[in-house]
Protein backbone atom coordinates (compact mmCIF):
# COMPACT_ATOMS: atom_id res chain seq x y z
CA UNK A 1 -26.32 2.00 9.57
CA UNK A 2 -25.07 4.65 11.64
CA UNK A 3 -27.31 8.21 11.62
CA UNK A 4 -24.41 10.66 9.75
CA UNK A 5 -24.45 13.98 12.15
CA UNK A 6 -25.37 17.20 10.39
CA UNK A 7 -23.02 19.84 9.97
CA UNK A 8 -20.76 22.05 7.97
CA UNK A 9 -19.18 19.32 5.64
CA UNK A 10 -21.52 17.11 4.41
CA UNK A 11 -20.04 15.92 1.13
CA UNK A 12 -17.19 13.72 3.55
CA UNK A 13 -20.08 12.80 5.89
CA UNK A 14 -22.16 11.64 2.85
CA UNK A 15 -18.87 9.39 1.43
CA UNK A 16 -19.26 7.84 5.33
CA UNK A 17 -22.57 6.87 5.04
CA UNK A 18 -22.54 5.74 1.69
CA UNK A 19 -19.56 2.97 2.13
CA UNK A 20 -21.85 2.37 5.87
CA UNK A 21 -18.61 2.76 8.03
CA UNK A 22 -19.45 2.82 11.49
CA UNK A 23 -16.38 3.67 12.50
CA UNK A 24 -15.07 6.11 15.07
CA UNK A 25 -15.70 9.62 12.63
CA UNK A 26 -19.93 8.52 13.03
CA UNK A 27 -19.59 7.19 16.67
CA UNK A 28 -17.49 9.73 17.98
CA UNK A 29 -19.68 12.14 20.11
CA UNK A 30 -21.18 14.88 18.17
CA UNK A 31 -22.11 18.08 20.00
CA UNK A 32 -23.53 20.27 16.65
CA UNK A 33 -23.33 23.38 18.73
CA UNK A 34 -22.39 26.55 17.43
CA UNK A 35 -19.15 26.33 19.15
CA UNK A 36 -17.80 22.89 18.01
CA UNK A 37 -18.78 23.71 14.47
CA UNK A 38 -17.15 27.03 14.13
CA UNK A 39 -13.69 24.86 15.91
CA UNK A 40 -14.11 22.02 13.61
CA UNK A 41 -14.27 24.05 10.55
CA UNK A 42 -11.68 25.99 11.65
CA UNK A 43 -9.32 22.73 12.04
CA UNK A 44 -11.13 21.43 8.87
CA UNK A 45 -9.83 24.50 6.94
CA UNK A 46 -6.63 24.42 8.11
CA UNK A 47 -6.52 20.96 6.79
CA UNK A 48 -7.55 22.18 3.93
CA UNK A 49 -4.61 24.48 3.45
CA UNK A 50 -1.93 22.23 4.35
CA UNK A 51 -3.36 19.52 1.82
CA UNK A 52 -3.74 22.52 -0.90
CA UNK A 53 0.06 23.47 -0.37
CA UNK A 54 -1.42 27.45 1.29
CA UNK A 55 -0.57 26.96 4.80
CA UNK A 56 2.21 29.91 5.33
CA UNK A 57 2.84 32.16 8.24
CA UNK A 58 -0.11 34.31 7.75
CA UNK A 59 -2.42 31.26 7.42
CA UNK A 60 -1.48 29.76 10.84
CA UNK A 61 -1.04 33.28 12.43
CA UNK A 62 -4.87 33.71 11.28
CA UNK A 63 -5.83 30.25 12.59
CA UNK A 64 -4.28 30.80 15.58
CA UNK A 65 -6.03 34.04 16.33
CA UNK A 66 -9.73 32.12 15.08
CA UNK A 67 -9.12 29.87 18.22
CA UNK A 68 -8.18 31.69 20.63
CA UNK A 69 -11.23 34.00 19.71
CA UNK A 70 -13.40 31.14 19.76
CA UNK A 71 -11.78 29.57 22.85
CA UNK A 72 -12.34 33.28 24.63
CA UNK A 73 -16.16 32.93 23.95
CA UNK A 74 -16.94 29.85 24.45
CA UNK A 75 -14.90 29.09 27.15
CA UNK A 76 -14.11 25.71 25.28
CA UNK A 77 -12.13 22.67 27.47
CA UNK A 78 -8.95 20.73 26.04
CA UNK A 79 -11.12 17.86 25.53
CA UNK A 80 -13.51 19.99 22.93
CA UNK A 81 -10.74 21.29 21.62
CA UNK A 82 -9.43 18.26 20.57
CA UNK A 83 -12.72 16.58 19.53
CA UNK A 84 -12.89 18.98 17.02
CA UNK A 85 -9.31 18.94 15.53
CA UNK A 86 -9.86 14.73 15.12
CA UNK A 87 -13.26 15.38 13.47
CA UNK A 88 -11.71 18.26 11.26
CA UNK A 89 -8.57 16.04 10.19
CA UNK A 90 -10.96 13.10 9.34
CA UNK A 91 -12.99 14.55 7.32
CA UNK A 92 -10.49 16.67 5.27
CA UNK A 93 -8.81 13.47 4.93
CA UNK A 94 -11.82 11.96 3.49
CA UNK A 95 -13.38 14.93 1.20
CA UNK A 96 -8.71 14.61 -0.53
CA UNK A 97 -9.34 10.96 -0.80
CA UNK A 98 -12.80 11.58 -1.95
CA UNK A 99 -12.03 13.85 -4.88
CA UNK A 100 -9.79 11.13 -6.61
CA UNK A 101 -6.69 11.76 -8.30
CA UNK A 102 -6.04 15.26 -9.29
CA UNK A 103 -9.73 16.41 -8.57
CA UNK A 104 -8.72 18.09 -5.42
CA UNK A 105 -7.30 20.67 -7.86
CA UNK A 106 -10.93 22.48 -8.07
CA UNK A 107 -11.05 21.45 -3.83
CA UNK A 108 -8.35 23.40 -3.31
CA UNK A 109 -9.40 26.52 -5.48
CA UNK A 110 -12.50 27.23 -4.02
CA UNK A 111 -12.13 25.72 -0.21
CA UNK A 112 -8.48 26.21 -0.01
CA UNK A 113 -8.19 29.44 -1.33
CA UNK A 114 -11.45 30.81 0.71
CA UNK A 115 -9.52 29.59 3.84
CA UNK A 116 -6.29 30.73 3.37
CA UNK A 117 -8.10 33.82 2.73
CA UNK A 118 -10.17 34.19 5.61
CA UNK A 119 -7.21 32.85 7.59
CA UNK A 120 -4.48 35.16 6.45
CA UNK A 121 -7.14 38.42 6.87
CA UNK A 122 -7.90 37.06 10.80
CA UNK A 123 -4.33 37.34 11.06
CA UNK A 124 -4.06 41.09 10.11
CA UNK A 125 -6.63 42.47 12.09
């Protein structure tokens, strides 16, 4: 079986591992540097929001200012960029299908809500 990376959501890494799906989420180049975390948990949270029914204005305002702030720093390519928006989408995907039928409920008022949160105040500053 395929090492599982480490990183910031290991709960959708875990469900990976445990069905031993070598697919392209586990073979799919892993960086695990500051950088590509902080843009794949931004992507992941935004996934988060959209799944939890919180994405407004504000949230993607917010979001929107988190990357270009983290783009500015890090001086991050397309490519990056876009490694970290599949790996963010996959394994939101997984952690919804992962809860099971209506458990996302208790996903969606701790993660969600933190992120829209966080999100909406990035987008007032």
């Amino acid at each position: 079986m395929s090492r599982v990376p480490p990183g910031p959501l290991p709960s959708a890494r875990r469900a990976l591992a445990a069905l031993g799906l070598a697919l392209p989420v586990v073979a799919a180049p892993w960086h695990g540097s500051k950088s590509t975390d902080e843009l794949t948990r931004a992507f992941y949270d935004l996934e988060v929001t959209a799944y939890c029914g919180l994405a407004n204005a504000a949230v993607r305002t917010g979001f929107e200012r988190e990357i270009a702030r983290l783009k500015a720093r890090d001086d991050v390519d397309e490519a990056s960029l876009e490694r970290a928006r599949t790996q963010a989408w996959k394994e939101a995907h997984l952690e919804w299908q992962n809860r099971g039928l209506g458990g996302f409920r208790s996903w969606c008022r701790s993660e969600g809500r933190a992120a829209a949160e966080r999100f909406t105040r990035a987008g007032s500053d």
